[in-house]
N, C-alpha and C. Protein backbone atom coordinates (compact mmCIF):
# COMPACT_ATOMS: atom_id res chain seq x y z
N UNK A 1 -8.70 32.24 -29.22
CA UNK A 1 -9.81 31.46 -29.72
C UNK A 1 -9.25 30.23 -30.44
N UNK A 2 -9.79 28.97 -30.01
CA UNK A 2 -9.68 27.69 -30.75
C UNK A 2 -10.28 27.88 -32.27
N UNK A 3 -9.30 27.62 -32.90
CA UNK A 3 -9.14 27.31 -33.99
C UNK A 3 -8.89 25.83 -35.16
N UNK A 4 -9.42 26.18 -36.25
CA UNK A 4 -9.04 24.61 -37.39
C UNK A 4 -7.51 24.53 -36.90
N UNK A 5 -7.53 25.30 -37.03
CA UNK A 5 -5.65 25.01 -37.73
C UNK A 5 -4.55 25.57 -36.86
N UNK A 6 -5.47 25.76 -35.34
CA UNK A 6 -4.39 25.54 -33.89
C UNK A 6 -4.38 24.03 -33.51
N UNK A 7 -6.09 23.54 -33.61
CA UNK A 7 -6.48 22.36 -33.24
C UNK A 7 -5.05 21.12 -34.05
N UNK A 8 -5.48 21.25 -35.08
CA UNK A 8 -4.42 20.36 -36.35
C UNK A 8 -2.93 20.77 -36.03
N UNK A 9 -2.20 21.82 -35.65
CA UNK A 9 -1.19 21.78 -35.57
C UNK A 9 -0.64 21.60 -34.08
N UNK A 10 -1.89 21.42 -33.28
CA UNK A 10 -1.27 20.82 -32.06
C UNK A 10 -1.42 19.05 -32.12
N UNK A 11 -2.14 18.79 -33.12
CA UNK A 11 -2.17 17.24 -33.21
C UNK A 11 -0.83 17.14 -33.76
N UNK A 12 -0.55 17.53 -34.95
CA UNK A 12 0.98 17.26 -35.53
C UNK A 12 1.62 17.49 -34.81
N UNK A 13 1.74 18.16 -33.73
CA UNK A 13 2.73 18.33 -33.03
C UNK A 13 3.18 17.10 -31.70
N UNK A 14 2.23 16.16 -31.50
CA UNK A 14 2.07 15.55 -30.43
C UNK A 14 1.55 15.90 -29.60
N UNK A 15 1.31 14.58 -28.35
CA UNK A 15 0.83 14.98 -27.21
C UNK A 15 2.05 15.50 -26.17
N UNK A 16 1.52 16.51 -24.84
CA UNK A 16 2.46 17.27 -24.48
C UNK A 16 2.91 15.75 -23.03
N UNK A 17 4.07 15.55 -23.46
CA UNK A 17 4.70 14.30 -21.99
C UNK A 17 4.95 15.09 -21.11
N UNK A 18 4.66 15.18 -19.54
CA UNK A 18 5.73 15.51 -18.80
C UNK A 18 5.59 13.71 -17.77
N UNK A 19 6.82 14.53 -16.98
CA UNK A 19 7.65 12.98 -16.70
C UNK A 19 6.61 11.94 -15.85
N UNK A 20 5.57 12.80 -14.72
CA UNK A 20 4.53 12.45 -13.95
C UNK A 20 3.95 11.46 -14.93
N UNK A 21 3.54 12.03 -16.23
CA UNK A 21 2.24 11.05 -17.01
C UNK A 21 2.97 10.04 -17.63
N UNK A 22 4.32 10.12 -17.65
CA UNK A 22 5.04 9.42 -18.19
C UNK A 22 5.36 7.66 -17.34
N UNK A 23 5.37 8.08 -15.88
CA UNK A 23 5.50 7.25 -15.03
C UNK A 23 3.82 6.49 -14.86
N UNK A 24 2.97 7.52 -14.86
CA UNK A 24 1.50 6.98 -15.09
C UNK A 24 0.95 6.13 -16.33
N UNK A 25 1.54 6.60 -17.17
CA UNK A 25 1.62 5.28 -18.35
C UNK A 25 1.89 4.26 -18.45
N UNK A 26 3.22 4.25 -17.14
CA UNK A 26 4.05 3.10 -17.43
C UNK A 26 2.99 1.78 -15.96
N UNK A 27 1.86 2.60 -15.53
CA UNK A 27 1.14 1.26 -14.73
C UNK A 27 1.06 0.30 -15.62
N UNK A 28 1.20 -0.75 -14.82
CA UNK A 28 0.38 -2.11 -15.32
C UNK A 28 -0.51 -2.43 -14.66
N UNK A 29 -1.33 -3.05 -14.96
CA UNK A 29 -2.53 -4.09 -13.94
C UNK A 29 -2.96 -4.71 -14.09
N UNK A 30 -3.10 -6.06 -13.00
CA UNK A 30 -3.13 -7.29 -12.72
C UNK A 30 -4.31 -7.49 -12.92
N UNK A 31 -4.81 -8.87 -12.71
CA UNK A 31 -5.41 -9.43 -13.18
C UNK A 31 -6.80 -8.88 -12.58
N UNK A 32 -6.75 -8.30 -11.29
CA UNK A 32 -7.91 -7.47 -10.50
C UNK A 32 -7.90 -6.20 -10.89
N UNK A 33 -7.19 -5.63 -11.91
CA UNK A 33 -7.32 -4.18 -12.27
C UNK A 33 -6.60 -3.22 -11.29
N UNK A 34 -5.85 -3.80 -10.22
CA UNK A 34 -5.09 -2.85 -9.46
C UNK A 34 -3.37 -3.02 -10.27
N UNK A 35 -2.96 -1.93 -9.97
CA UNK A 35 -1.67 -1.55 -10.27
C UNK A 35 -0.60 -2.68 -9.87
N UNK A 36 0.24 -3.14 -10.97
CA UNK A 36 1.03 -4.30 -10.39
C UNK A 36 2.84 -3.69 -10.09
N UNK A 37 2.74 -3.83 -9.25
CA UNK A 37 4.36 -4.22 -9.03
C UNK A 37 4.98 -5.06 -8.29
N UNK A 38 6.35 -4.93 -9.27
CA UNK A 38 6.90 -6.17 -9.23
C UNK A 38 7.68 -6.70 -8.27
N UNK A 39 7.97 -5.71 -7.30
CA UNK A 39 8.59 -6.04 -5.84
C UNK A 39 7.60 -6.28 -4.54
N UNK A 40 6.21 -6.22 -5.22
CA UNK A 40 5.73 -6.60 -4.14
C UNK A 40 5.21 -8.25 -3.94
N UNK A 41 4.76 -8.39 -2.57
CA UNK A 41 5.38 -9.52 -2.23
C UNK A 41 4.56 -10.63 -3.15
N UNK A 42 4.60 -11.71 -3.47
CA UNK A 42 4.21 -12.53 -4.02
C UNK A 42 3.47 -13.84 -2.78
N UNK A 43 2.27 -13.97 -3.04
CA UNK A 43 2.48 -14.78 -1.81
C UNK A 43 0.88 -15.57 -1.79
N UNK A 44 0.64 -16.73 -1.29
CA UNK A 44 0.01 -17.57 -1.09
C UNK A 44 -1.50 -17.33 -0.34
N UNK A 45 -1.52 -15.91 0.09
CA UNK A 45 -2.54 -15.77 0.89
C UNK A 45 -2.64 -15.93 2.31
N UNK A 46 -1.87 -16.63 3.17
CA UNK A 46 -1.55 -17.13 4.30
C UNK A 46 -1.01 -15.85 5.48
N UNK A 47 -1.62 -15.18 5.92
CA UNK A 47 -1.06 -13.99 6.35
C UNK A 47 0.07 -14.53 7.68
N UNK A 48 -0.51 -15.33 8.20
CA UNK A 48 0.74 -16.00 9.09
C UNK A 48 1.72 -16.14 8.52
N UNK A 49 1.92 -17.02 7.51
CA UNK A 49 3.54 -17.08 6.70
C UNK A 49 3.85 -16.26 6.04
N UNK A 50 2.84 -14.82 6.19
CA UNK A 50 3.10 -13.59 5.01
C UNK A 50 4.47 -12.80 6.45
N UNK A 51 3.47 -12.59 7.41
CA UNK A 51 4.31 -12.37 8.72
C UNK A 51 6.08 -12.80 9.23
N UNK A 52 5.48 -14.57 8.96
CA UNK A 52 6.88 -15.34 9.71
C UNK A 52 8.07 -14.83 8.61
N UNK A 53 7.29 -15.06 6.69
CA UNK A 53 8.79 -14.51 5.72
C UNK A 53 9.12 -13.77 6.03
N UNK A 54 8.36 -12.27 6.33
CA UNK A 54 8.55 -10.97 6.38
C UNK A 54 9.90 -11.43 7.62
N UNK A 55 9.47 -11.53 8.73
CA UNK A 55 10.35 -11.84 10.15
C UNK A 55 11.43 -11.80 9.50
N UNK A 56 11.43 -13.54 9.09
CA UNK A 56 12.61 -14.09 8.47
C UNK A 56 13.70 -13.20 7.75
N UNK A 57 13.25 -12.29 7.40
CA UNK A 57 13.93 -11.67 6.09
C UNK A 57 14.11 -10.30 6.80
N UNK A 58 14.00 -10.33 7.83
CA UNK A 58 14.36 -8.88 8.71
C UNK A 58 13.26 -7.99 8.53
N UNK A 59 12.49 -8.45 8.20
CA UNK A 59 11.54 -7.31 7.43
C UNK A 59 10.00 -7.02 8.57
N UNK A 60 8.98 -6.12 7.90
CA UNK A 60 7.99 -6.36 8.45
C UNK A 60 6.90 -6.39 7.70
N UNK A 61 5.43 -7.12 7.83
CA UNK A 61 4.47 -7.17 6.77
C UNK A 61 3.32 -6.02 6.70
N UNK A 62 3.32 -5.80 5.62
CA UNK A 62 2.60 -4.27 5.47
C UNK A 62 1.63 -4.41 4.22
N UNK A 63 0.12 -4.59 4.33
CA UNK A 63 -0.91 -4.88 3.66
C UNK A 63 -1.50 -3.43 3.11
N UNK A 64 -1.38 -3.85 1.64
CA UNK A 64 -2.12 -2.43 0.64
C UNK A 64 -2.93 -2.56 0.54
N UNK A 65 -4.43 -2.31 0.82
CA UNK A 65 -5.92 -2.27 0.20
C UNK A 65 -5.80 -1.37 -0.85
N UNK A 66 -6.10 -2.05 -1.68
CA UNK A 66 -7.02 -0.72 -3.21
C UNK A 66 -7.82 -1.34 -3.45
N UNK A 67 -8.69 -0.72 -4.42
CA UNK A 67 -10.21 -0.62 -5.07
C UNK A 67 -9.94 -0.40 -6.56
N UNK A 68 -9.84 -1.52 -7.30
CA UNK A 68 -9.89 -0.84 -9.25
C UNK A 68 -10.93 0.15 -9.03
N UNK A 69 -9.98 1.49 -9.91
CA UNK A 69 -10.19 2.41 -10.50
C UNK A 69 -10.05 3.61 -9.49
N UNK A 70 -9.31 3.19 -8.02
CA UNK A 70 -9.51 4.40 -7.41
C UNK A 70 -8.33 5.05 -7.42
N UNK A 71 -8.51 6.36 -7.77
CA UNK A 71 -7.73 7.43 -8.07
C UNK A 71 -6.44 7.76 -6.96
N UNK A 72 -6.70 7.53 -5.56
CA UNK A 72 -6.12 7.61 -4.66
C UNK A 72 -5.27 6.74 -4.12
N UNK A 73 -5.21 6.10 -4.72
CA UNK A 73 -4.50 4.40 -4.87
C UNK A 73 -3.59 4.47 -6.50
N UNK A 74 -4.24 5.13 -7.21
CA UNK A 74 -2.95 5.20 -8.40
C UNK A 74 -2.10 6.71 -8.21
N UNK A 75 -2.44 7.76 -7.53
CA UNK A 75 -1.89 8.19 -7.67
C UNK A 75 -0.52 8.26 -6.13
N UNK A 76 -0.67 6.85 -5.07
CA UNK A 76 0.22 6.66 -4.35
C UNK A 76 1.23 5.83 -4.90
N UNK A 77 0.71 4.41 -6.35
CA UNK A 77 1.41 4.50 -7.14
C UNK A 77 2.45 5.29 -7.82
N UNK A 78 2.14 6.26 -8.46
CA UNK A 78 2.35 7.25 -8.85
C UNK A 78 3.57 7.79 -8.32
N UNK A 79 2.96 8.58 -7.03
CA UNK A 79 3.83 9.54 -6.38
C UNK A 79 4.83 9.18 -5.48
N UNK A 80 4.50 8.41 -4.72
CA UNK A 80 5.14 7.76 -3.84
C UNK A 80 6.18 6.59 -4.32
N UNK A 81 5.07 5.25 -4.61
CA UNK A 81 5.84 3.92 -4.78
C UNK A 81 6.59 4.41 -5.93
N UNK A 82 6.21 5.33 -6.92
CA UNK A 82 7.28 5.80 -8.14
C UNK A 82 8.19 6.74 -7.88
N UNK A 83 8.84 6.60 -6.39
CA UNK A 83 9.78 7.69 -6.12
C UNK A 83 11.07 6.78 -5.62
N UNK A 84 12.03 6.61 -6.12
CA UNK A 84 13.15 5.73 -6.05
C UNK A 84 13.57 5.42 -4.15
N UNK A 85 13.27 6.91 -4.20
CA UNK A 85 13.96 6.56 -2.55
C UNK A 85 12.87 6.29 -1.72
N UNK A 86 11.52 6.34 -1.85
CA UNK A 86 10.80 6.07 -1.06
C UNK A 86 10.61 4.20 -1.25
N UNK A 87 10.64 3.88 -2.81
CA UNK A 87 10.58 2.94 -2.87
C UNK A 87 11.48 2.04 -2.12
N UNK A 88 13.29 2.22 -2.58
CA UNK A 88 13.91 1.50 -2.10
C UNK A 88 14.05 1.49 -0.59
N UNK A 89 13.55 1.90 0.16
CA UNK A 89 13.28 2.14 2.06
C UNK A 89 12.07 1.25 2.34
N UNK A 90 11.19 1.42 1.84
CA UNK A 90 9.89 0.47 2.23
C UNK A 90 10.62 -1.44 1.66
N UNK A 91 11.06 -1.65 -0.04
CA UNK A 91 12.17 -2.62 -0.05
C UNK A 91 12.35 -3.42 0.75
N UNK A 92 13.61 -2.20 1.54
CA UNK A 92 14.19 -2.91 2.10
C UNK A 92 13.90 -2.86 3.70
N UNK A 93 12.61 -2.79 3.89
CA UNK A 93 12.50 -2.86 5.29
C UNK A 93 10.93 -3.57 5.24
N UNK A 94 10.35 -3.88 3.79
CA UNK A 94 8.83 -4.19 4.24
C UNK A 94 8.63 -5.32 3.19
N UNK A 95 7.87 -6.41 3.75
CA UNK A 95 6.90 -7.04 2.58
C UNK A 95 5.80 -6.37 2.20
N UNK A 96 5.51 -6.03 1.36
CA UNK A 96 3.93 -5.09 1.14
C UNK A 96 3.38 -6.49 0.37
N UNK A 97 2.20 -6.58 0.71
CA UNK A 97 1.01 -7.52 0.02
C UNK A 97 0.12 -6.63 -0.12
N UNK A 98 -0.61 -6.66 -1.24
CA UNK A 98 -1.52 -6.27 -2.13
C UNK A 98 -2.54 -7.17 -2.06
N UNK A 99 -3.78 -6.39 -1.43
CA UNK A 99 -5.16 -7.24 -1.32
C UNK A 99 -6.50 -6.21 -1.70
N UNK A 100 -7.27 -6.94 -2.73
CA UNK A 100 -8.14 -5.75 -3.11
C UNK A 100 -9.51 -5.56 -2.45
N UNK A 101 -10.29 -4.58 -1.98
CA UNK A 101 -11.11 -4.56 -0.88
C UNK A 101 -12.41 -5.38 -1.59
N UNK A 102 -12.77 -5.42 -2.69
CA UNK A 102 -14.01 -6.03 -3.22
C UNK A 102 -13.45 -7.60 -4.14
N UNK A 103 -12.39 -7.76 -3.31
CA UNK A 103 -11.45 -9.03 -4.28
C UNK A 103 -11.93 -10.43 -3.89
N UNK A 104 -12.28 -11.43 -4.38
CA UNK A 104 -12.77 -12.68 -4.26
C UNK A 104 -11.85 -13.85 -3.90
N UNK A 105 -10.05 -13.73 -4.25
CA UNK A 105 -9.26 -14.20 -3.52
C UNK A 105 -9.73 -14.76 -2.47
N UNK A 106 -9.01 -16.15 -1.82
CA UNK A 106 -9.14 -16.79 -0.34
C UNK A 106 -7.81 -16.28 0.28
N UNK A 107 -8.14 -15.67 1.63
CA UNK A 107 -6.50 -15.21 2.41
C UNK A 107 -7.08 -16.07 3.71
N UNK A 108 -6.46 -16.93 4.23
CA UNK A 108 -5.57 -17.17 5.78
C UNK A 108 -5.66 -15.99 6.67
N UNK A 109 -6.51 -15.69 7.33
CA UNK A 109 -6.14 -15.12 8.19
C UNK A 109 -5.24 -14.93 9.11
N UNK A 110 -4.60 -14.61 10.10
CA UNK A 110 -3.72 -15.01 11.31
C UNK A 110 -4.22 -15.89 11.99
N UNK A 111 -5.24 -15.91 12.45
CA UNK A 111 -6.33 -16.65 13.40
C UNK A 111 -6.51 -17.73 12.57
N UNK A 112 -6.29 -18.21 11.59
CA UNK A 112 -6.73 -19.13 10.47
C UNK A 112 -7.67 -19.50 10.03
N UNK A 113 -8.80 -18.59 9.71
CA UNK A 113 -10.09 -17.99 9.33
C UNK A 113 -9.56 -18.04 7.94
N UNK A 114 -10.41 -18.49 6.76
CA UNK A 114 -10.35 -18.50 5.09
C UNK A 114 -11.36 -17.64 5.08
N UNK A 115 -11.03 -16.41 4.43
CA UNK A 115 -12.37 -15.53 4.04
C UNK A 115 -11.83 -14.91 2.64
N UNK A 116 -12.91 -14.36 1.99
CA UNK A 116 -12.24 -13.74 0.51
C UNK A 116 -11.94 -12.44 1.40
N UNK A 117 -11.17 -11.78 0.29
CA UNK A 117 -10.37 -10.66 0.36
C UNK A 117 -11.25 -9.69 0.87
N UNK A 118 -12.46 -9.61 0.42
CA UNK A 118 -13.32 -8.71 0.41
C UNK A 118 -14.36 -8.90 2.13
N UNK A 119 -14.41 -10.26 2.53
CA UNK A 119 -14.68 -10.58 4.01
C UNK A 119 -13.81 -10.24 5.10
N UNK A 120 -12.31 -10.54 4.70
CA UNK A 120 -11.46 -9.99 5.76
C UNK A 120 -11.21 -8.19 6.01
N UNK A 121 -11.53 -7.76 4.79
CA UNK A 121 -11.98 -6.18 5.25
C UNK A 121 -12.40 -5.49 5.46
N UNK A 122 -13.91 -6.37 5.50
CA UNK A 122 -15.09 -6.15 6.38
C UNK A 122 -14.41 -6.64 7.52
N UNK A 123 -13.43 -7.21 8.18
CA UNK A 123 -13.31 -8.39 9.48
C UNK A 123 -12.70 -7.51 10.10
N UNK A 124 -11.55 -6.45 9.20
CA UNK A 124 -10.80 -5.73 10.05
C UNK A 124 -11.09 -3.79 9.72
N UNK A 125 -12.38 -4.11 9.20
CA UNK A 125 -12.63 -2.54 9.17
C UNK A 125 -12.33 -1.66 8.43
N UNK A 126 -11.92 -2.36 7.29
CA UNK A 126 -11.10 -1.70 6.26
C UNK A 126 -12.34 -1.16 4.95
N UNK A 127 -12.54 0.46 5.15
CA UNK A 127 -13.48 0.86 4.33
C UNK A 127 -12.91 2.01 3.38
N UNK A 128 -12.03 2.35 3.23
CA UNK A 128 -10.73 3.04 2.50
C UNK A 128 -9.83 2.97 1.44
N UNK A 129 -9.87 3.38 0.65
CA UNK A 129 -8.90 2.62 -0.47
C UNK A 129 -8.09 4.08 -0.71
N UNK A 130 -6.90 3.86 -0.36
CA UNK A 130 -5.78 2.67 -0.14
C UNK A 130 -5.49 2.77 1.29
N UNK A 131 -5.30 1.83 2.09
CA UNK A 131 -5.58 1.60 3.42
C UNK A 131 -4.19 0.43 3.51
N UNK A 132 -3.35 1.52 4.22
CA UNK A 132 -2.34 0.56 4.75
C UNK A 132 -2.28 -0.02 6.09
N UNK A 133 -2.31 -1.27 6.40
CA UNK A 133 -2.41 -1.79 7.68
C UNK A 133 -1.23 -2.76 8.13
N UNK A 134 -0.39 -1.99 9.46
CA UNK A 134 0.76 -3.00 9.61
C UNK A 134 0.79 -3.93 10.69
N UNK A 135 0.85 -5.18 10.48
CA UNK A 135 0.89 -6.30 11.70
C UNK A 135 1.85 -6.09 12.48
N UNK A 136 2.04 -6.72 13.86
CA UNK A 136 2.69 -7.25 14.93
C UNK A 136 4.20 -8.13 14.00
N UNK A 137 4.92 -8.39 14.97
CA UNK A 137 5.67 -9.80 14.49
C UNK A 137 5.68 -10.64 14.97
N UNK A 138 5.05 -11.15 16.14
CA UNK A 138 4.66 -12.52 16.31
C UNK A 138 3.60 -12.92 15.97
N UNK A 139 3.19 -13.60 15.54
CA UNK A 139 1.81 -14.21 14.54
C UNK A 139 1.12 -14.94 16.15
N UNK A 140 2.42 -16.07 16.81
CA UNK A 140 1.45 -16.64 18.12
C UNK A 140 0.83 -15.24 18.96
N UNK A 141 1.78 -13.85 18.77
CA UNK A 141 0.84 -13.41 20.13
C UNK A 141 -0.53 -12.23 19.36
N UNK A 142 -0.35 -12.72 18.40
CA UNK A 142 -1.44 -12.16 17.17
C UNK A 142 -2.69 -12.59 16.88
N UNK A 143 -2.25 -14.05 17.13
CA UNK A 143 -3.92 -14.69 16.76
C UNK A 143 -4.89 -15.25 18.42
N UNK A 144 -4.48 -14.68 19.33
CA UNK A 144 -5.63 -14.66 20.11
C UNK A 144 -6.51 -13.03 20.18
N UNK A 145 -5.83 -12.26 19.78
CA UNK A 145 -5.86 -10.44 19.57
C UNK A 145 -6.88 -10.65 18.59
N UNK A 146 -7.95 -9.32 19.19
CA UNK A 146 -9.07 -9.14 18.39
C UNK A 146 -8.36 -8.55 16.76
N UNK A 147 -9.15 -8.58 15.90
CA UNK A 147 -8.29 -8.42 14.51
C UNK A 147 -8.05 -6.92 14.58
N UNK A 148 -8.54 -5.69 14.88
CA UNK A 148 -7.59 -3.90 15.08
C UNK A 148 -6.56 -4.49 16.08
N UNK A 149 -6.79 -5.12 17.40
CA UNK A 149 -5.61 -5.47 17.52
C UNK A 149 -4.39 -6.02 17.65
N UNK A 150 -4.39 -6.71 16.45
CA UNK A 150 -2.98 -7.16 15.98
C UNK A 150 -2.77 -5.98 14.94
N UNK A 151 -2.80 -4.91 14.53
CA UNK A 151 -2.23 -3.87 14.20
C UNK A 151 -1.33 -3.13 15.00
N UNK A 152 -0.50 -2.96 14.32
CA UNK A 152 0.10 -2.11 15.06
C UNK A 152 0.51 -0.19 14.56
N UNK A 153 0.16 -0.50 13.75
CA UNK A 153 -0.22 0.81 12.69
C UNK A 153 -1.45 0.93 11.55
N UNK A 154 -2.02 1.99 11.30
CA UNK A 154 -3.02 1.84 9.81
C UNK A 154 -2.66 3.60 9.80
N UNK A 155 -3.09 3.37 8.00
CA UNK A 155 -3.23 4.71 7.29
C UNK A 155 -4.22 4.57 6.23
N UNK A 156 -5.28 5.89 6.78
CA UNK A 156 -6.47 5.35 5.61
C UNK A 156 -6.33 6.63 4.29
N UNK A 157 -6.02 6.51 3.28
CA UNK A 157 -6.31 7.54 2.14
C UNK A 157 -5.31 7.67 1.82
N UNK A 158 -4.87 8.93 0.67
CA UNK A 158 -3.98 8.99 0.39
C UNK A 158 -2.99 10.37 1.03
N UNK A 159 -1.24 9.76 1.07
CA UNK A 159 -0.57 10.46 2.12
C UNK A 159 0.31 10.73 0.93
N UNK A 160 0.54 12.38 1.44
CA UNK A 160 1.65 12.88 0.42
C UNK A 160 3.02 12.26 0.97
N UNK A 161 3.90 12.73 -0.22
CA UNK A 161 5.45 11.26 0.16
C UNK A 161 6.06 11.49 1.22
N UNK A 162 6.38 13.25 1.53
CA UNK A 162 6.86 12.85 3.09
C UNK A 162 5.80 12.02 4.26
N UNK A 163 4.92 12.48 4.32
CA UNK A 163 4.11 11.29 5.71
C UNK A 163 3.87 10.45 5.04
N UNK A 164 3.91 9.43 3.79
CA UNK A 164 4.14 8.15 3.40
C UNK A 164 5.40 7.66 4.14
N UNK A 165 6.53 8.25 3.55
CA UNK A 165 7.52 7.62 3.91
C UNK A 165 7.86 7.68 5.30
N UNK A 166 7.17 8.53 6.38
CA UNK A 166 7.54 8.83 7.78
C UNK A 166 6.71 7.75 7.96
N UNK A 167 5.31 7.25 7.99
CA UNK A 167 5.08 5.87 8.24
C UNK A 167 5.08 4.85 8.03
N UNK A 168 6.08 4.42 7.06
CA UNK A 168 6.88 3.49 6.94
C UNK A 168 8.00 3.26 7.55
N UNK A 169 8.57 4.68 8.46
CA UNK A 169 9.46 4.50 9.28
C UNK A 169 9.17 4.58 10.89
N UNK A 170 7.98 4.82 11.07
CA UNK A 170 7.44 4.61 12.04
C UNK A 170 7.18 3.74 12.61
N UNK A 171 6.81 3.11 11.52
CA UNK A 171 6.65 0.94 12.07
C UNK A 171 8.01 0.79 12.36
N UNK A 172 9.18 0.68 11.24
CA UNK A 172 10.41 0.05 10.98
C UNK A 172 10.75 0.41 12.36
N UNK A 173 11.24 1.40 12.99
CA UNK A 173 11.71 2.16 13.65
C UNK A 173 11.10 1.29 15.33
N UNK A 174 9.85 0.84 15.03
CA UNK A 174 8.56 0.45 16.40
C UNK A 174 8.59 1.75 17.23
N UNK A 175 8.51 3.17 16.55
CA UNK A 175 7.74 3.77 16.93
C UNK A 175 6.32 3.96 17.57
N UNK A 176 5.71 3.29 17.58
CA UNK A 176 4.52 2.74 17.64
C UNK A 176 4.46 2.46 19.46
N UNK A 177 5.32 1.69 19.35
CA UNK A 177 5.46 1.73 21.31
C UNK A 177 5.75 2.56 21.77
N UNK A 178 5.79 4.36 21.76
CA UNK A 178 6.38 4.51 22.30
C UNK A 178 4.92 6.17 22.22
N UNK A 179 4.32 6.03 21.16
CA UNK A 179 3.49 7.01 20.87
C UNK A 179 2.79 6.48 19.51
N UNK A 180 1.89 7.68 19.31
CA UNK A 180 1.06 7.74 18.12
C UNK A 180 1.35 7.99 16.78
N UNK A 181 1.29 7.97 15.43
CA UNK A 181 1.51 8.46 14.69
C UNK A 181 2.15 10.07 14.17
N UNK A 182 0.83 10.14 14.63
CA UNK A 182 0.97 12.37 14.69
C UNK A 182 1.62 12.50 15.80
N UNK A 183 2.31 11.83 16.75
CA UNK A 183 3.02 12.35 17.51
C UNK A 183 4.55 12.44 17.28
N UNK A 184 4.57 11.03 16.19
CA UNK A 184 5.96 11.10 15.82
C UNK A 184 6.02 12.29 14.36
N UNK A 185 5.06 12.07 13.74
CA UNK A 185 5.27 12.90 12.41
C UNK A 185 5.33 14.53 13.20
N UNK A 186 4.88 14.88 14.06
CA UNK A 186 5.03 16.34 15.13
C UNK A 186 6.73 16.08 15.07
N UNK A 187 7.03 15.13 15.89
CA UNK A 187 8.62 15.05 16.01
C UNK A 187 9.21 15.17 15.51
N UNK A 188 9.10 14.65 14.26
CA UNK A 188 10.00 15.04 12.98
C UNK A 188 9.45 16.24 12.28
N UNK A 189 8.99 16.63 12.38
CA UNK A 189 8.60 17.92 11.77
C UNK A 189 7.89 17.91 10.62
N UNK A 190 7.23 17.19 10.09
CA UNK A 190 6.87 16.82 8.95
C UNK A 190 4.92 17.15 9.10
């Protein structure tokens, strides 16, 4: 039974940390209320030149949808992007841009369409938070392609870290040509 003086000596005592809430504390957030980090890509809105840097840089471009305040989106924060090795693999193989689904931002489309953040995910179907969607790498053979397809991958909700990190290697890899998602995550066993 709760008690005066269990209540009071669990206040003196502190609150109980473990390392999870510890990493959950340490969010920040931007100016849209989504979770900021600092390796992700910084960028102008221009999804064509979000594409050509990515190229440039060996890399490939990989778009985050979240929604302030959704739970499923901080806790891929969380679990995932706060896991060293998952982090440093996506790094070094992805630009991730961060776009928020009800966000007022102007983005460039590929096609070179200006719509807010929140029009282009109505444009490409994006009703999910957190909704990862990965482009092509040629932007020319991208922008005559209806907007699903210049994808070449999506993941809608939240994915525990092994099938996070298997589809992030699924793109890298261009798995994608060769089969489906669940066909490669079957393959690997995951």
């Amino acid at each position: 039974m709760l008690s005066r003086r269990v209540l009071i000596g669990a206040a003196l005592a502190g609150p109980v940390v473990s390392p999870m809430s510890l990493r959950a504390e340490a969010l920040k957030l931007n100016e849209d209320g989504l979770p900021h980090v600092d390796w992700f890509l910084q960028s102008l809105l221009e999804l064509a030149d979000d594409v050509a840097l990515a190229s440039q840089n060996g890399k490939r471009l990989a778009v985050m949808w979240e929604l302030r305040g959704c739970p499923y989106c901080r806790e891929t924060h969380i679990k995932n992007l706060g896991d060293p090795a998952i982090a440093n693999y996506i790094r070094k193989n992805f630009e991730v841009l961060q776009l928020n689904v009800a966000g007022d931002r102007k983005v460039v489309d590929l096609d070179g369409e200006t719509l807010s953040e929140r029009r282009l995910a109505e444009k490409y179907g994006v009703r999910f938070t957190p909704t990862f969607q990965f482009f092509g790498e040629s932007v020319d053979a991208m922008k005559a392609k209806a907007p699903r397809e210049r994808e070449v991958a999506r993941a809608q909700g939240y994915l525990e870290p092994k099938h996070f990190q298997a589809l992030f290697r699924f793109v890298a890899e261009k798995a994608y040509e060769k089969g489906t998602l669940r066909d490669y995550l079957r393959a690997q066993g995951a």
